[in-house]
C-alpha atoms as a PDB file:
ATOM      1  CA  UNK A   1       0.000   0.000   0.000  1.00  0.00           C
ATOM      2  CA  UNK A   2       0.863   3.209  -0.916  1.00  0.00           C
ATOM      3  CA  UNK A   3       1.285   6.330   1.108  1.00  0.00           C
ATOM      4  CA  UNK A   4       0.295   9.646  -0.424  1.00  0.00           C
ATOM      5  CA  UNK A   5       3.021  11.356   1.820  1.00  0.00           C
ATOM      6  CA  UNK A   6       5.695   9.611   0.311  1.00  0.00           C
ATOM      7  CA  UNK A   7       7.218  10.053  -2.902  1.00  0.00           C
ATOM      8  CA  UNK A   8       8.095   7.647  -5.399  1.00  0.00           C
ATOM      9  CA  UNK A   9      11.495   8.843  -6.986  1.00  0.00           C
ATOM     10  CA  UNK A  10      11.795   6.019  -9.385  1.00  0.00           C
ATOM     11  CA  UNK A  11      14.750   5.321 -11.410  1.00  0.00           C
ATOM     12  CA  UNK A  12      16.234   8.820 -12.260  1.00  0.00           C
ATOM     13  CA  UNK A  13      15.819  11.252  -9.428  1.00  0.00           C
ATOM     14  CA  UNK A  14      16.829  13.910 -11.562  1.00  0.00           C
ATOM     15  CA  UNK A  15      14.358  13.390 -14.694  1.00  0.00           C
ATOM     16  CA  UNK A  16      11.623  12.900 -11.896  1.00  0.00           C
ATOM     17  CA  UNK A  17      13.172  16.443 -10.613  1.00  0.00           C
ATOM     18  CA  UNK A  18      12.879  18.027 -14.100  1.00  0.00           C
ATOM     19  CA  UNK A  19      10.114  16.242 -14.807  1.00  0.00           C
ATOM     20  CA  UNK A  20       7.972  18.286 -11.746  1.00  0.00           C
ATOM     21  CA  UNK A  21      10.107  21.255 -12.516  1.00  0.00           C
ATOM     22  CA  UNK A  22       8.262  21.375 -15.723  1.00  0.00           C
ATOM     23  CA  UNK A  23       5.478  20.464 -14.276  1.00  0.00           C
ATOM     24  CA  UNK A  24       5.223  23.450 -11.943  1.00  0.00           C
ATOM     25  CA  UNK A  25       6.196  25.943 -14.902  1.00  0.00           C
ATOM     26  CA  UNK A  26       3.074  24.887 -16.850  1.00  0.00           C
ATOM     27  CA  UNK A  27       0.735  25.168 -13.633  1.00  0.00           C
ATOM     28  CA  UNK A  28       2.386  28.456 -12.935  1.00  0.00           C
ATOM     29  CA  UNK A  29       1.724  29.660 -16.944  1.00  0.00           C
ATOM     30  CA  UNK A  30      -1.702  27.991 -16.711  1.00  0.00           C
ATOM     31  CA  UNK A  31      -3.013  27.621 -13.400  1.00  0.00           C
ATOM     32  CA  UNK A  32      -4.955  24.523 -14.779  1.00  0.00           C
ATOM     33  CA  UNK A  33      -4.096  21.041 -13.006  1.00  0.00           C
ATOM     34  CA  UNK A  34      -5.451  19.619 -16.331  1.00  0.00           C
ATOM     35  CA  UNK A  35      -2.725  20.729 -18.381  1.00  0.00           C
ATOM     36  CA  UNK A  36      -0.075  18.694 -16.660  1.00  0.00           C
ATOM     37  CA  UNK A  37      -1.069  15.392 -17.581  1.00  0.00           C
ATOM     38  CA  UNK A  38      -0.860  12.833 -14.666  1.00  0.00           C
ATOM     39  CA  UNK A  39       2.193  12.120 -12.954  1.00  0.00           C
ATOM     40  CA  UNK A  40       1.641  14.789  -9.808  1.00  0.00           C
ATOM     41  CA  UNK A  41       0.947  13.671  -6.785  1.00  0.00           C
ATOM     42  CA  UNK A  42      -2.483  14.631  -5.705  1.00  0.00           C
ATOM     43  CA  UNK A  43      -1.048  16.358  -2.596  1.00  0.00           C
ATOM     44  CA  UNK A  44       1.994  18.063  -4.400  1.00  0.00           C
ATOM     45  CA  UNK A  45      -1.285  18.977  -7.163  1.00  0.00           C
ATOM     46  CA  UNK A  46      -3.488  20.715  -4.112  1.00  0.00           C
ATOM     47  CA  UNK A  47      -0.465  22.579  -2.329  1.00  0.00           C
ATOM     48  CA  UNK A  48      -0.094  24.009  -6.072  1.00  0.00           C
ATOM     49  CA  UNK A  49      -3.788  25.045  -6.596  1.00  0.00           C
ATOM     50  CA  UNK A  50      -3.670  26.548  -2.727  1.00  0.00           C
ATOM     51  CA  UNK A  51      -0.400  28.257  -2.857  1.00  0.00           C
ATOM     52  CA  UNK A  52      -1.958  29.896  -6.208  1.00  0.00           C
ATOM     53  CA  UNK A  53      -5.578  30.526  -4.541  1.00  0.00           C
ATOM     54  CA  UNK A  54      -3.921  32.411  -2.023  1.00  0.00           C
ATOM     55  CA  UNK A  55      -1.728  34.734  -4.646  1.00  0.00           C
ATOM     56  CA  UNK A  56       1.562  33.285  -3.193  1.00  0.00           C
ATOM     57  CA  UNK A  57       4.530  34.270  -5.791  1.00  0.00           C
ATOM     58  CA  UNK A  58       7.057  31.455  -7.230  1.00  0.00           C
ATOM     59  CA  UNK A  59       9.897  34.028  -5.163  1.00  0.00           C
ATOM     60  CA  UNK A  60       7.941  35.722  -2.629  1.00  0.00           C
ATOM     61  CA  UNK A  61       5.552  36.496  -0.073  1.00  0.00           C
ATOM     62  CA  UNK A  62       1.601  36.700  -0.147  1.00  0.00           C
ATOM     63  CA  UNK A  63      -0.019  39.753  -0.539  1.00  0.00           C
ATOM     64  CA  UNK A  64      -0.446  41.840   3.109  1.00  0.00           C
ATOM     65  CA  UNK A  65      -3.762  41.649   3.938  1.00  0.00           C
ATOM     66  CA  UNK A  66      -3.958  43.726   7.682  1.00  0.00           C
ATOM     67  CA  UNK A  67      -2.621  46.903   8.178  1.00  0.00           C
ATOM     68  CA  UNK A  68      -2.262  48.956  11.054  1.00  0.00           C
ATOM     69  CA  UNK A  69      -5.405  48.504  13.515  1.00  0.00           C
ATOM     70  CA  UNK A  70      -6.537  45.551  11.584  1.00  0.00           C
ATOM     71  CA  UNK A  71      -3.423  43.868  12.109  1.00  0.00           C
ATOM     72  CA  UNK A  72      -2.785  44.673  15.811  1.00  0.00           C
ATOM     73  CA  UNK A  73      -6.322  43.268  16.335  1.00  0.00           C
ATOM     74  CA  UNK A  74      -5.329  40.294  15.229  1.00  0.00           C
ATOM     75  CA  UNK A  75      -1.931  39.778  16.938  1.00  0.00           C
ATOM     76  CA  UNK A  76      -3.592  40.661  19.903  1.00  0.00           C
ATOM     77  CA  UNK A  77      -6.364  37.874  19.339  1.00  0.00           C
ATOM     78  CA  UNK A  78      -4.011  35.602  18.343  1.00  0.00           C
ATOM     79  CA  UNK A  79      -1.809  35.918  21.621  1.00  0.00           C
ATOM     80  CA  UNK A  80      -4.998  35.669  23.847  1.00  0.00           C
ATOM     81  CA  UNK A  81      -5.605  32.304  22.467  1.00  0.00           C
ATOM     82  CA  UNK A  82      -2.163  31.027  23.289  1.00  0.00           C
END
């Protein structure tokens, strides 16, 4: 049995390297899953489609969100619940 978690490297790891390197260049250019044609793991697949539903960049960070009051309001919530 297979575990999702772990990933099958096969013969080559560098092909299988390239091979998801392209991979992630044509979800990047296309944002469509379908595009890729099989051989992504379904959990390396939906880390893709959230890390692009959330704007994250290839080479940087997600957009800021809270500002100022907004965002000491939130540390401040955050802390109380530690």
């Amino acid at each position: 049995m297979s575990n999702a978690w772990v990933a099958q490297v096969g013969g080559d790891p560098r092909q299988r390297a390239r091979e998801i390197g392209r991979a992630h260049s044509t979800f990047i250019a296309t944002h469509a899953l379908t595009a890729l044609g099989g051989g992504i793991r379904d959990v390396v697949a939906q880390s893709w489609q959230r890390s692009s539903a959330a704007h994250v960049e290839d080479a940087g960070d997600p957009p800021v969100t809270l500002t100022d009051d907004d965002l000491t309001s939130y540390r401040s919530a955050t802390r109380s619940r530690r």
